[in-house]
PDB file of N, CA and C in Angstrom:
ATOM      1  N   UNK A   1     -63.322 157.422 212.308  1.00  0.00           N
ATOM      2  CA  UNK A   1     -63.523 158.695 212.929  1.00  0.00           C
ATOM      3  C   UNK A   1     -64.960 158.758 213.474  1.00  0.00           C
ATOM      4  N   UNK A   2     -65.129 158.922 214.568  1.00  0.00           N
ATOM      5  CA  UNK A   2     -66.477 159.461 215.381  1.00  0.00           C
ATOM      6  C   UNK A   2     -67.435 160.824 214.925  1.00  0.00           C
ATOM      7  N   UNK A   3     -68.476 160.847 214.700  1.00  0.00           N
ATOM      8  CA  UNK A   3     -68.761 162.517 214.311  1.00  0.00           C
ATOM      9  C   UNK A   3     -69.874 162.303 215.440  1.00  0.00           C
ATOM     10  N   UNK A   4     -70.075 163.869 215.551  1.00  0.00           N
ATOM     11  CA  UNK A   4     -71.476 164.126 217.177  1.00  0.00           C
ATOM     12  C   UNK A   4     -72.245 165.050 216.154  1.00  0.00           C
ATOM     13  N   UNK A   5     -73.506 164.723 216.907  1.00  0.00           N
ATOM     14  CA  UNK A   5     -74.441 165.940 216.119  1.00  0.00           C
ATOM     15  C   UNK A   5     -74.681 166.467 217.421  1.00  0.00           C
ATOM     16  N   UNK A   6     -74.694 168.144 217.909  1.00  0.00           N
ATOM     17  CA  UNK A   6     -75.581 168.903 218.804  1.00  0.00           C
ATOM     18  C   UNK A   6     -77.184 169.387 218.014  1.00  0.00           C
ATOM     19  N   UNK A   7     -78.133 169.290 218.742  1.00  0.00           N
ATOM     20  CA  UNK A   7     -79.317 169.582 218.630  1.00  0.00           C
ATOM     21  C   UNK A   7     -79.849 170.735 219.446  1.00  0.00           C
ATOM     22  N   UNK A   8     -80.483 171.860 219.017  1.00  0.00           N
ATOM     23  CA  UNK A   8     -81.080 172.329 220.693  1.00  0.00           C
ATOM     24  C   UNK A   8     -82.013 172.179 220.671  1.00  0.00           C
ATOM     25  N   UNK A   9     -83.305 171.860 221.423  1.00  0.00           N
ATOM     26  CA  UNK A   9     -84.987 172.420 221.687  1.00  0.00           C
ATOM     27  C   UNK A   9     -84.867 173.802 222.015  1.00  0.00           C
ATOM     28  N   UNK A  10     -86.748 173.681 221.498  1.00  0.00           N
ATOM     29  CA  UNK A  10     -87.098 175.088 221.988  1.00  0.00           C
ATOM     30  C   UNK A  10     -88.672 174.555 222.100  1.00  0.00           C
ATOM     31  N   UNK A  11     -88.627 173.994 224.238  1.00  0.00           N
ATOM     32  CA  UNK A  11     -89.861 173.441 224.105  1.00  0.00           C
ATOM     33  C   UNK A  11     -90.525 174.984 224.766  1.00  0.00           C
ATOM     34  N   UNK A  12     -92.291 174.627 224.133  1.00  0.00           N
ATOM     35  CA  UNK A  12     -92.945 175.693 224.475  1.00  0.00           C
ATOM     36  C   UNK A  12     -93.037 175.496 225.974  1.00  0.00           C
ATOM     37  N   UNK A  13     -93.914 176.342 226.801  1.00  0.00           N
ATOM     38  CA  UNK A  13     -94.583 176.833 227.804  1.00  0.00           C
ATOM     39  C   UNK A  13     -94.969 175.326 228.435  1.00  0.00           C
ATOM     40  N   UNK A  14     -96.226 174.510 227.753  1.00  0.00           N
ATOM     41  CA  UNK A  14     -96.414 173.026 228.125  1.00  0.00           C
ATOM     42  C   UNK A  14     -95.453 171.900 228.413  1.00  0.00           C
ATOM     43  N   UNK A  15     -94.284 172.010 227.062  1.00  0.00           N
ATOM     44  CA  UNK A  15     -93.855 171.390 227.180  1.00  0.00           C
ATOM     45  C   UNK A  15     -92.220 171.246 228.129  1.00  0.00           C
ATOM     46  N   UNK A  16     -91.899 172.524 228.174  1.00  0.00           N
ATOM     47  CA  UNK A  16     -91.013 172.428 229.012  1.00  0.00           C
ATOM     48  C   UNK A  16     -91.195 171.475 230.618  1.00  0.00           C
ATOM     49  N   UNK A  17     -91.641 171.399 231.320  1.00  0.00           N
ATOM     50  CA  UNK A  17     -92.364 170.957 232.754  1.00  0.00           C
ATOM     51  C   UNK A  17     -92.129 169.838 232.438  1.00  0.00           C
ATOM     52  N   UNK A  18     -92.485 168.661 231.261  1.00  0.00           N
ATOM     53  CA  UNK A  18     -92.226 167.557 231.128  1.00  0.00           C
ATOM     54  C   UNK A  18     -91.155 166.793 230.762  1.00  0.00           C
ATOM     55  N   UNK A  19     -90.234 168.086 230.001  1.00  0.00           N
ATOM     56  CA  UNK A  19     -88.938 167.871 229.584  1.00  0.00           C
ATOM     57  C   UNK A  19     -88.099 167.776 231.310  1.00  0.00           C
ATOM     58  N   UNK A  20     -88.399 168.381 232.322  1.00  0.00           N
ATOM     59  CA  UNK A  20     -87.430 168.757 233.282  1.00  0.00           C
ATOM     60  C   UNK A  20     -87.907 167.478 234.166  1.00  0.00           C
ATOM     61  N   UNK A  21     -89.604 167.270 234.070  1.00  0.00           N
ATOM     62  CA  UNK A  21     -89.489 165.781 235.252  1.00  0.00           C
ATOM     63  C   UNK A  21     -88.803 165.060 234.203  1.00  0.00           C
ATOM     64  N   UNK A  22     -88.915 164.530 233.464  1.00  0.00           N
ATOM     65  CA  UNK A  22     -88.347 163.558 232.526  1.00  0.00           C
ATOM     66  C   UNK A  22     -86.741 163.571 233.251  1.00  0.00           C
ATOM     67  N   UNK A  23     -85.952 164.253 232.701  1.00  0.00           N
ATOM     68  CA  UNK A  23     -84.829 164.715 233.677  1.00  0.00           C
ATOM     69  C   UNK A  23     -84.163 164.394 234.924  1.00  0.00           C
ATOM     70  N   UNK A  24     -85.464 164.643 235.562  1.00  0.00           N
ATOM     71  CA  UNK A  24     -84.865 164.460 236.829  1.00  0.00           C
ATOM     72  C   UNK A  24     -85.320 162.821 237.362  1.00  0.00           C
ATOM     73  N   UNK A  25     -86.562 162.214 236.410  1.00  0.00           N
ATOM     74  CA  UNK A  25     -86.460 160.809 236.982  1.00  0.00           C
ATOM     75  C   UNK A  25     -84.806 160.078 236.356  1.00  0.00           C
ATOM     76  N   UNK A  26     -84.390 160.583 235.460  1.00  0.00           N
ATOM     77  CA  UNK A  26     -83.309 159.707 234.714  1.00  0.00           C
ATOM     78  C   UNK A  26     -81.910 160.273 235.849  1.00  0.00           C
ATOM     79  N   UNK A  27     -82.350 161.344 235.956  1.00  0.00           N
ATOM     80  CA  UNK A  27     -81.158 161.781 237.456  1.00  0.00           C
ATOM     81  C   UNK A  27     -81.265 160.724 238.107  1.00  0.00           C
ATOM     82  N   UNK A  28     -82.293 160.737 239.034  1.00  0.00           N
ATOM     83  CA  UNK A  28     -82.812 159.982 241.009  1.00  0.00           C
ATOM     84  C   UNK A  28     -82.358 158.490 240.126  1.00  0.00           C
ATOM     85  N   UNK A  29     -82.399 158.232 238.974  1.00  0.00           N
ATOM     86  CA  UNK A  29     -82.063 156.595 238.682  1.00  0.00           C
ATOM     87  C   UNK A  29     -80.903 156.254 238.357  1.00  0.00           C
ATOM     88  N   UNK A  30     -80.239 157.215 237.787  1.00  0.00           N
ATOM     89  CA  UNK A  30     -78.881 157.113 237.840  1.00  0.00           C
ATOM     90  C   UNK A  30     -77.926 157.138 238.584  1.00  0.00           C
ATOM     91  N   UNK A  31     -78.785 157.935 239.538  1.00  0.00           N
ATOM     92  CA  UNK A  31     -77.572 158.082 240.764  1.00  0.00           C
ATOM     93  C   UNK A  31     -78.129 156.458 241.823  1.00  0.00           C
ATOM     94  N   UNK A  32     -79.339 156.195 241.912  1.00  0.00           N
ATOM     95  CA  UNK A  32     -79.852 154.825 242.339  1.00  0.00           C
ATOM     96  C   UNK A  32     -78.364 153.753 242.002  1.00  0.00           C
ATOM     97  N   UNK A  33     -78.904 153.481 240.886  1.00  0.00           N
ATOM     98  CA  UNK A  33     -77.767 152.825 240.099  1.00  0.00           C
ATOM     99  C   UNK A  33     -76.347 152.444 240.756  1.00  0.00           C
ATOM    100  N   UNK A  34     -76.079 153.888 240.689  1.00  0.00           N
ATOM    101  CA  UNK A  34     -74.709 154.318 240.182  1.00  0.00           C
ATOM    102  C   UNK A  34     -74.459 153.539 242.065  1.00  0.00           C
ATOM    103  N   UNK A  35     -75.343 154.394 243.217  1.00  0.00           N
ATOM    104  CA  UNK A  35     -75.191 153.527 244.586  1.00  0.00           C
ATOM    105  C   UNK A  35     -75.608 152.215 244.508  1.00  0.00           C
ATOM    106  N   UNK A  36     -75.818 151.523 243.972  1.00  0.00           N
ATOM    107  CA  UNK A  36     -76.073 150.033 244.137  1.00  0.00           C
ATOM    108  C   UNK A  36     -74.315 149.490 243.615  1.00  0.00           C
ATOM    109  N   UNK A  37     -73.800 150.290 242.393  1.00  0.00           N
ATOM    110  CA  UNK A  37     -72.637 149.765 241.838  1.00  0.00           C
ATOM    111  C   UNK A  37     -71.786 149.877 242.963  1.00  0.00           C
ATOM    112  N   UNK A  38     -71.511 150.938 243.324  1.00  0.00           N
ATOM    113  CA  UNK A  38     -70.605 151.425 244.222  1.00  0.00           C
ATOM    114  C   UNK A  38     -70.561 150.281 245.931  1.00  0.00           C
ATOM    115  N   UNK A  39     -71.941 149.935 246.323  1.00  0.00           N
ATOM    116  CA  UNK A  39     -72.063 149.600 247.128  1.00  0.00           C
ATOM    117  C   UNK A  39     -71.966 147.588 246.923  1.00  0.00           C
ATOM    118  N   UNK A  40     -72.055 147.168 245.865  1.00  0.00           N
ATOM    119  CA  UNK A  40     -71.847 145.742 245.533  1.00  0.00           C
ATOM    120  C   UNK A  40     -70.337 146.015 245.144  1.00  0.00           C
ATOM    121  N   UNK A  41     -69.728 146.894 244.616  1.00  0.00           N
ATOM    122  CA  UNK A  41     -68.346 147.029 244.345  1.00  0.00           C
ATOM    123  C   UNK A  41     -67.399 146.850 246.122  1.00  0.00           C
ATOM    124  N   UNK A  42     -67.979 147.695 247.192  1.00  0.00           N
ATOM    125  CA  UNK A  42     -67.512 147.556 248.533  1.00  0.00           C
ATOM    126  C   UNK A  42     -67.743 146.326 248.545  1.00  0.00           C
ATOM    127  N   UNK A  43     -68.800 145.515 249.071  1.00  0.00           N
ATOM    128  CA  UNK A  43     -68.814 144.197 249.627  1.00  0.00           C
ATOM    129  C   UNK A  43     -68.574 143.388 248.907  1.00  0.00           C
ATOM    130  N   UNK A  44     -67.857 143.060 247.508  1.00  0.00           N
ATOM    131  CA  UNK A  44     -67.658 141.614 247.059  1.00  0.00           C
ATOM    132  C   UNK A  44     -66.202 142.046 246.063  1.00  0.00           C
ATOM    133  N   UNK A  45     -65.718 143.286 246.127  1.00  0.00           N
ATOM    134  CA  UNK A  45     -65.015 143.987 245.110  1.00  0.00           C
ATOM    135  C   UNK A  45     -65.057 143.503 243.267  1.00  0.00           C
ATOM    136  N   UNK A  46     -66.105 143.108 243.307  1.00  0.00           N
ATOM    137  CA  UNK A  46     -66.656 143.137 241.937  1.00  0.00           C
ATOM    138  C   UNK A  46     -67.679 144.170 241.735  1.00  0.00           C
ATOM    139  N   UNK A  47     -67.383 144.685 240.550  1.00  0.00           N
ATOM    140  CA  UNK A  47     -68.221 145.820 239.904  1.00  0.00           C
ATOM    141  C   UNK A  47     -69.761 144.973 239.646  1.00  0.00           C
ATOM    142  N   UNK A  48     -70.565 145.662 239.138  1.00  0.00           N
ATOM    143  CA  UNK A  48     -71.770 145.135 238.253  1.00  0.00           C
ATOM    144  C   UNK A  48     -72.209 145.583 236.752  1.00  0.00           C
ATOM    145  N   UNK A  49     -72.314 144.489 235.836  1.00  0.00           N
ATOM    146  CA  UNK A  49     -72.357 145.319 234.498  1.00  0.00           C
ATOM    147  C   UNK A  49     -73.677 145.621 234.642  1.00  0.00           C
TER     148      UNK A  49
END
């Protein structure tokens, strides 16, 4: 059987701002990614691990 833990923060005033770039670099790289897969998946129809 699998179990999940939820957590919440409660970042202050400072720290929020760093929590949200943090965020959004792991966004712009994921979606990077995610178009490189997609786009080596078109031209050779192999995925990439």
């Amino acid at each position: 059987m699998r179990q999940s833990f939820k957590y919440r923060l409660y970042p202050n005033k400072r720290q929020q701002p760093l929590i949200d770039e943090t965020l959004e670099h792991c966004r712009l790289r994921y979606n990077r990614v995610l178009a490189e897969r997609q786009e080596a998946y078109e031209k050779s129809g192999k995925t990439l691990s």
